[in-house]
Each structure stands twice: as structure tokens, then as C-alpha cells.
PDB file of N, CA and C in Angstrom:
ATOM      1  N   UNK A   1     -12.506   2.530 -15.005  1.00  0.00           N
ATOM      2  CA  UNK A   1     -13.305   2.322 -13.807  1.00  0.00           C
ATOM      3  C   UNK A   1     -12.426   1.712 -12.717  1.00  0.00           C
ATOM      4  N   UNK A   2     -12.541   2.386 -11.707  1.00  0.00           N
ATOM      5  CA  UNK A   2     -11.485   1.548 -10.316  1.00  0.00           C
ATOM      6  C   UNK A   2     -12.239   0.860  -9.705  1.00  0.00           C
ATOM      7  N   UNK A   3     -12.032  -0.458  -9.391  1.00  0.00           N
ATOM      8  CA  UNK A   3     -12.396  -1.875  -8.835  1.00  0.00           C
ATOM      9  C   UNK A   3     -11.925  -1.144  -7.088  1.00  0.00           C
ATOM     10  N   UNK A   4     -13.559  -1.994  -6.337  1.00  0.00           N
ATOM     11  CA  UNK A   4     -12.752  -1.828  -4.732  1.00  0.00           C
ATOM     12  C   UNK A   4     -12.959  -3.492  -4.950  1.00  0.00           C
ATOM     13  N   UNK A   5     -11.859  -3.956  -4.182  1.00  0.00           N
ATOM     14  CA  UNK A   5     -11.532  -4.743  -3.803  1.00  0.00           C
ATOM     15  C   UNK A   5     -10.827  -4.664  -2.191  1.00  0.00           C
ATOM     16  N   UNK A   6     -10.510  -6.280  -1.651  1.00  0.00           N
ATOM     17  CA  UNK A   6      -9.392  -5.876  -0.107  1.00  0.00           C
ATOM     18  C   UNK A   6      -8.446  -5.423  -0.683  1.00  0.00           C
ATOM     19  N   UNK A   7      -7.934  -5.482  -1.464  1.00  0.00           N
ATOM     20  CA  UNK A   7      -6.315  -5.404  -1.607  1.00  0.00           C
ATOM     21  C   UNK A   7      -6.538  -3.845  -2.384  1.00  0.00           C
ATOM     22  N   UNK A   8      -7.106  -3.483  -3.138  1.00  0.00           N
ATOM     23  CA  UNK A   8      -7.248  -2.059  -3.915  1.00  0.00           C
ATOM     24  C   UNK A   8      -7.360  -1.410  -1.911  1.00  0.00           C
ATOM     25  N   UNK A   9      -8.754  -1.610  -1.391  1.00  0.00           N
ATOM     26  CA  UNK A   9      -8.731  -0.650  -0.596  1.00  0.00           C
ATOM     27  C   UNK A   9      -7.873  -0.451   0.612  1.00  0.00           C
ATOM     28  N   UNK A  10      -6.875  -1.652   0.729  1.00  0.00           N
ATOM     29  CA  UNK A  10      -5.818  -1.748   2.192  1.00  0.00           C
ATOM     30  C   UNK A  10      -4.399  -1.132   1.145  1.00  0.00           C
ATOM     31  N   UNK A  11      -4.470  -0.710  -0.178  1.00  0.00           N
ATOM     32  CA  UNK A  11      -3.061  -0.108  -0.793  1.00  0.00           C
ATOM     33  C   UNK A  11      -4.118   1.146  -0.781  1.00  0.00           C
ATOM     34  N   UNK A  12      -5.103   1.562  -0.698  1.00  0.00           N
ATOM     35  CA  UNK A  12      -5.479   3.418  -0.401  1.00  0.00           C
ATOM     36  C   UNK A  12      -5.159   3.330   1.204  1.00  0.00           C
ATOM     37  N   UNK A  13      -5.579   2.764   2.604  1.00  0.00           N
ATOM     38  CA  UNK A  13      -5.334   2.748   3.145  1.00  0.00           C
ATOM     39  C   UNK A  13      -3.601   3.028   3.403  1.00  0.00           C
ATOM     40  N   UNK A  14      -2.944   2.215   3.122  1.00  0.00           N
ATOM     41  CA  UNK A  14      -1.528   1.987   2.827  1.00  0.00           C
ATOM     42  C   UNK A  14      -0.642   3.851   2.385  1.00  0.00           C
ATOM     43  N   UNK A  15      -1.268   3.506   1.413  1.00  0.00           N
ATOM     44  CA  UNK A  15      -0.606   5.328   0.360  1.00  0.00           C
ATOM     45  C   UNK A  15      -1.127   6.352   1.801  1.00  0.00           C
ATOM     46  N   UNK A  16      -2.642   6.558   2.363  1.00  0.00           N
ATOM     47  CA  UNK A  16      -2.845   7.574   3.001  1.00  0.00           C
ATOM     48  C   UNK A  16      -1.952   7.348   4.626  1.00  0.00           C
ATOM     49  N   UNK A  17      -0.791   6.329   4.527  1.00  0.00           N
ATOM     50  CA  UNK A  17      -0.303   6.356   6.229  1.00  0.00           C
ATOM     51  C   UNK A  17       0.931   6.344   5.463  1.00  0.00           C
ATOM     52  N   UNK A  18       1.275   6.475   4.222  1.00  0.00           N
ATOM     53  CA  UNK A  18       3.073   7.065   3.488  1.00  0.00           C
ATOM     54  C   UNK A  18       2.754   8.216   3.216  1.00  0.00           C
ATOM     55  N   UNK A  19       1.666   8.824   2.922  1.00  0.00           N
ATOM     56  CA  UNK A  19       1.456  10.356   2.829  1.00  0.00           C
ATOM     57  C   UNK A  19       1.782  10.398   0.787  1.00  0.00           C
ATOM     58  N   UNK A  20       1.001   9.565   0.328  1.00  0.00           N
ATOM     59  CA  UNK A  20       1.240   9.612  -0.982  1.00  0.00           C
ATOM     60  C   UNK A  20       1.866   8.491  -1.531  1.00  0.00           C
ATOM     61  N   UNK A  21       1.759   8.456  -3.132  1.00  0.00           N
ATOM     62  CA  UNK A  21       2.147   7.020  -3.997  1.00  0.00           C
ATOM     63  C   UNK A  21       3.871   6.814  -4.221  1.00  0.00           C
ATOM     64  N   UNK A  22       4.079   8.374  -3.928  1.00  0.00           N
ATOM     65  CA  UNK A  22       6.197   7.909  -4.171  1.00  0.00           C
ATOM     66  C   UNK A  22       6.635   7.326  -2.891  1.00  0.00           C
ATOM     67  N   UNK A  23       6.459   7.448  -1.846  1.00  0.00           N
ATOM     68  CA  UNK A  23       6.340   7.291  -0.753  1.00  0.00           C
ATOM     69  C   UNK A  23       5.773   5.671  -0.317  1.00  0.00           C
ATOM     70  N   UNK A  24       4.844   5.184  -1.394  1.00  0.00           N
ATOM     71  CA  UNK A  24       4.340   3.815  -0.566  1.00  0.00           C
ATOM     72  C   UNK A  24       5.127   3.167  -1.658  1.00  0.00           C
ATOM     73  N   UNK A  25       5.263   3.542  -3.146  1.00  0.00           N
ATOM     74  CA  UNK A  25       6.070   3.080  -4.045  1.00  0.00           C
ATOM     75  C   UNK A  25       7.204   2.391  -3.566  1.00  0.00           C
ATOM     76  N   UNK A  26       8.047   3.503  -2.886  1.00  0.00           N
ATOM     77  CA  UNK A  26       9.362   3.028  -2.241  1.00  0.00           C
ATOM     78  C   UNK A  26       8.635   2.292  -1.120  1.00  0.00           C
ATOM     79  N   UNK A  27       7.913   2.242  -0.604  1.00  0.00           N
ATOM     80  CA  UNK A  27       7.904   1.162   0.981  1.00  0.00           C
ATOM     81  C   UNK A  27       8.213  -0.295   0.519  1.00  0.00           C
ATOM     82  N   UNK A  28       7.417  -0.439  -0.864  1.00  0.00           N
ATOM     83  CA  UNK A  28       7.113  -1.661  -1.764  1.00  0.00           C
ATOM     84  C   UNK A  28       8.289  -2.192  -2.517  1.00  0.00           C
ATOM     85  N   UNK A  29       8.462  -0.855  -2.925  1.00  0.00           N
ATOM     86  CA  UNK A  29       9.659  -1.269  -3.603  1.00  0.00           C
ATOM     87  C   UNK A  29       9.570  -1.703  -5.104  1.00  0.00           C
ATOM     88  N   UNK A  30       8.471  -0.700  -5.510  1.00  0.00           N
ATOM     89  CA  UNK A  30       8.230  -1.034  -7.275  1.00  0.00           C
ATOM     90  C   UNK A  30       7.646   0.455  -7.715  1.00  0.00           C
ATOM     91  N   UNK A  31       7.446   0.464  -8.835  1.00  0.00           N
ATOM     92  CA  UNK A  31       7.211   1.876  -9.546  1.00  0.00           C
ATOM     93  C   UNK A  31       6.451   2.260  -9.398  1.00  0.00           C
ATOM     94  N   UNK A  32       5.785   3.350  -9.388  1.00  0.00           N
ATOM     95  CA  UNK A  32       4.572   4.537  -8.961  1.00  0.00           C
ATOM     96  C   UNK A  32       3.719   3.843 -10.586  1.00  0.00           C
ATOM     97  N   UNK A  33       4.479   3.781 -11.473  1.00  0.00           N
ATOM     98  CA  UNK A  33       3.836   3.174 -12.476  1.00  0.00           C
ATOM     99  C   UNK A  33       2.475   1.621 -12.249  1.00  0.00           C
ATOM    100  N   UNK A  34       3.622   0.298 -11.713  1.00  0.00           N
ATOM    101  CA  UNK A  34       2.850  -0.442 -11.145  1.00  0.00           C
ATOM    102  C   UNK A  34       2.094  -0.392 -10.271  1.00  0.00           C
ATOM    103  N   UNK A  35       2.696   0.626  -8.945  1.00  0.00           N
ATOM    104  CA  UNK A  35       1.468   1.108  -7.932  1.00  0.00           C
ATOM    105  C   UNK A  35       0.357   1.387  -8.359  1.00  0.00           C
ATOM    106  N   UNK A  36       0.430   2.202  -8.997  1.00  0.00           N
ATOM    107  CA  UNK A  36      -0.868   2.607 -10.408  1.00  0.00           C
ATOM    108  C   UNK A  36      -1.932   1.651 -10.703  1.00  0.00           C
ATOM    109  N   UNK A  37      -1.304   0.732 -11.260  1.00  0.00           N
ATOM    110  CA  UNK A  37      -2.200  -0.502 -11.788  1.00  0.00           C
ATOM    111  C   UNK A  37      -2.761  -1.365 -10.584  1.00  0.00           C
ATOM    112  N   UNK A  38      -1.731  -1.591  -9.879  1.00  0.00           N
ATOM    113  CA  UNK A  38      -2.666  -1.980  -8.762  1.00  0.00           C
ATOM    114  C   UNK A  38      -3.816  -1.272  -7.787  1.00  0.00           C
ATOM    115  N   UNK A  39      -3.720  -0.377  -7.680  1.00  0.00           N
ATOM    116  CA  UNK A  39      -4.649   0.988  -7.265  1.00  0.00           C
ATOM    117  C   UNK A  39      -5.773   1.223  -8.268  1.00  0.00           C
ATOM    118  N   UNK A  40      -5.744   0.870  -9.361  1.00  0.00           N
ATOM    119  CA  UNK A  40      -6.801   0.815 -10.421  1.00  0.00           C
ATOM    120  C   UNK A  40      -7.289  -0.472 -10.283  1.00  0.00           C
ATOM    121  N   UNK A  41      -7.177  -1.183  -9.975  1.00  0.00           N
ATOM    122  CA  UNK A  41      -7.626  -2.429 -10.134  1.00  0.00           C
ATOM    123  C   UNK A  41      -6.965  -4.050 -10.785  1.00  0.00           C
ATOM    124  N   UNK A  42      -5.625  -3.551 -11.151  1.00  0.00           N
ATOM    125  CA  UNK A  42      -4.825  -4.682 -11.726  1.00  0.00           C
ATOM    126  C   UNK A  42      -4.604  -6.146 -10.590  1.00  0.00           C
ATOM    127  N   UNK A  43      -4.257  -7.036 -10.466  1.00  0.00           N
ATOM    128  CA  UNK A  43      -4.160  -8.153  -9.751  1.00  0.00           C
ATOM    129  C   UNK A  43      -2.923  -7.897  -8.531  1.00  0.00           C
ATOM    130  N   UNK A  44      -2.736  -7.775  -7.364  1.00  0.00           N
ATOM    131  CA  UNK A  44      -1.972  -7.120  -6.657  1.00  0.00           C
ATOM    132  C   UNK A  44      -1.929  -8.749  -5.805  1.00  0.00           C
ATOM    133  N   UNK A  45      -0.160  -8.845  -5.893  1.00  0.00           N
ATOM    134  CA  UNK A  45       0.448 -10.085  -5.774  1.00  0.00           C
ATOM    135  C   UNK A  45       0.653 -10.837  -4.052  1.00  0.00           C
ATOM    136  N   UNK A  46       0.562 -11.212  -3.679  1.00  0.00           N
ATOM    137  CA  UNK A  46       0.437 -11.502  -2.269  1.00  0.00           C
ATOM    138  C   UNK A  46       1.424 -10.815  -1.804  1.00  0.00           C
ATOM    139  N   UNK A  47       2.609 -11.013  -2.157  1.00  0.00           N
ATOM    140  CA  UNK A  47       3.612 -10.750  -1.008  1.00  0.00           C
ATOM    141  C   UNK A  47       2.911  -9.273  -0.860  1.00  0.00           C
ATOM    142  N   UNK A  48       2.853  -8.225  -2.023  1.00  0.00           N
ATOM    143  CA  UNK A  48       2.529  -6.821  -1.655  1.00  0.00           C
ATOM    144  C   UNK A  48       1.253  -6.395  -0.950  1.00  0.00           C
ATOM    145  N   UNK A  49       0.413  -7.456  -1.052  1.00  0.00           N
ATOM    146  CA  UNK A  49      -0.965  -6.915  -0.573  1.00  0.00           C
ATOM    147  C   UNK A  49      -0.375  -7.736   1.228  1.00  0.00           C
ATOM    148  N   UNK A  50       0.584  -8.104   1.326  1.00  0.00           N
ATOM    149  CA  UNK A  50       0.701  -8.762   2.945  1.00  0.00           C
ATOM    150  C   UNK A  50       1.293  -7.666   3.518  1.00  0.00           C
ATOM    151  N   UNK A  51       2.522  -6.753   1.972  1.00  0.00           N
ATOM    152  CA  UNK A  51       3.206  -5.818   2.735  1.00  0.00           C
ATOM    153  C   UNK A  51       2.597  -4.459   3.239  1.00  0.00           C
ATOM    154  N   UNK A  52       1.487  -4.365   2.405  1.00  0.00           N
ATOM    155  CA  UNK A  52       0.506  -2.944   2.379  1.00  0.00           C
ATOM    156  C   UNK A  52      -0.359  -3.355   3.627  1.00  0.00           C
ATOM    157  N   UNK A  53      -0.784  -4.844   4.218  1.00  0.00           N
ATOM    158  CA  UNK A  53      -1.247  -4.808   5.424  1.00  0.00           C
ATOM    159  C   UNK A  53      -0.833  -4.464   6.856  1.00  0.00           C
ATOM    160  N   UNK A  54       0.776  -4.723   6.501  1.00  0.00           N
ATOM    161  CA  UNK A  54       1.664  -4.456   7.849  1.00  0.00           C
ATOM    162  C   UNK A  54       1.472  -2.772   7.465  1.00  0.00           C
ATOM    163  N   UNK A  55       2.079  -2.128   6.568  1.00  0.00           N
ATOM    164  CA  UNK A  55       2.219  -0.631   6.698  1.00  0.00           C
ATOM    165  C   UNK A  55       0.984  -0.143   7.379  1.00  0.00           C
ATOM    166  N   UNK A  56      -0.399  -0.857   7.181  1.00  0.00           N
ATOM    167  CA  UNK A  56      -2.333  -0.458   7.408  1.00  0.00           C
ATOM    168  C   UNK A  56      -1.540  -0.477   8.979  1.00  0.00           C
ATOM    169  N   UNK A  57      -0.871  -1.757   9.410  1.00  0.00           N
ATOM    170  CA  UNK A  57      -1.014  -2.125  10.572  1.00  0.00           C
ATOM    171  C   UNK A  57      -0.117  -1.104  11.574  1.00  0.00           C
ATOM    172  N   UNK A  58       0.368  -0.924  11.163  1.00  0.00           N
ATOM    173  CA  UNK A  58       1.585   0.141  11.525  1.00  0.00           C
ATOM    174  C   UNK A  58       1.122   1.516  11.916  1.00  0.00           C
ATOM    175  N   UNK A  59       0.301   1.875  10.734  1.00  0.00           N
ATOM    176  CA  UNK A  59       0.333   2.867  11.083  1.00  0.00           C
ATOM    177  C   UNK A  59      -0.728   3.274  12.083  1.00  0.00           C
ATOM    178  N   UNK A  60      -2.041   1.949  12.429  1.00  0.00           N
ATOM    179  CA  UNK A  60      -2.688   2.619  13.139  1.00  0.00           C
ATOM    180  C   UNK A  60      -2.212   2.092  14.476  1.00  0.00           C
ATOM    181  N   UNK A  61      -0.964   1.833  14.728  1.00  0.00           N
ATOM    182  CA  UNK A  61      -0.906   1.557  16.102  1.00  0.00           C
ATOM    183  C   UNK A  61      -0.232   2.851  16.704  1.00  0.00           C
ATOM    184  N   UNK A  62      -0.164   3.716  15.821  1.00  0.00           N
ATOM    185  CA  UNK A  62       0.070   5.357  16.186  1.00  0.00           C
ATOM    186  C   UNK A  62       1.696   5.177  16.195  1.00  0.00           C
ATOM    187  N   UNK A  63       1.885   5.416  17.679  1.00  0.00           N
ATOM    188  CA  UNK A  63       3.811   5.517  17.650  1.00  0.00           C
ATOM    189  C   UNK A  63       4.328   4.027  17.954  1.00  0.00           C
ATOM    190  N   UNK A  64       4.159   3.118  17.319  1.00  0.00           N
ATOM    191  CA  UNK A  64       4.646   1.718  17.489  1.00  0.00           C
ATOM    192  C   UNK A  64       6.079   1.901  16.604  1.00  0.00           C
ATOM    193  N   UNK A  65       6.934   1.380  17.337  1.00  0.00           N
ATOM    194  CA  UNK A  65       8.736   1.377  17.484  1.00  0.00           C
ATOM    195  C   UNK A  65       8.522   0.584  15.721  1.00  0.00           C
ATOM    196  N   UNK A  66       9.095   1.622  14.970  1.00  0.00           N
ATOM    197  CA  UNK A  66       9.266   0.814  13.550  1.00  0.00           C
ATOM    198  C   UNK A  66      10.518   1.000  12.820  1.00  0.00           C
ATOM    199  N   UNK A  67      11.465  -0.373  12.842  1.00  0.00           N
ATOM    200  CA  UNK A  67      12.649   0.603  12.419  1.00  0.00           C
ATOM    201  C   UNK A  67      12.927   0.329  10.486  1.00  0.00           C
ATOM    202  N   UNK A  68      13.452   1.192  10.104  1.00  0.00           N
ATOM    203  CA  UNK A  68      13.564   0.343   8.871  1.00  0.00           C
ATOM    204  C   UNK A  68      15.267  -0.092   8.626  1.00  0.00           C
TER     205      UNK A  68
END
């Protein structure tokens, strides 16, 4: 069963502005595996649920200057 939670639904948010889970995997910088668990409902750790808010934030500011 998948839990909504903030943090479950700002990492779907998150995945749909990387265009998919390999893609937000690498933004994060951990495995499509753990992405997984957190997307199901596992405990999703601050720093990542702060980093999946900037990507939310990012992406809806449309063409805002983002460098990596």
C-alpha cells in the first residue's frame, strides 16, 4: 500500500519535473532502489525531502537560471 504523505507527494512531484526515477535518483544522489522506498512510503530523510522541494521549486518557476 503507498502512504501519501508531504514528503511521498513533493518526491512524485519531484520525479514528474526529472521526467522519471533515474533521473531524480541522480538529482539526489542515491539508488532508484532507495528512491523506491521512499516513494512507497519508507521514512524520507530531511536533507532529501528539502532537496526534492527545491527541484518542486525549480521547476515550477518554468525557465529560472539553474546551473548544476
Amino acid at each position: 500500500m503507498l502512504v501519501s504523505t508531504p514528503q511521498t507527494r513533493t518526491l512524485n512531484r519531484a520525479l514528474e519535473r526529472c521526467g522519471g526515477e533515474i533521473a531524480l535518483a541522480k538529482a539526489l544522489g542515491v539508488t532508484i532502489e532507495v528512491l523506491s522506498g521512499w516513494l512507497a512510503g519508507d521514512d524520507v530523510p530531511s536533507k532529501i525531502y528539502l532537496s526534492a522541494l527545491d527541484i518542486v521549486a525549480i521547476g515550477s518557476l518554468g525557465s529560472a537560471n539553474h546551473n548544476s
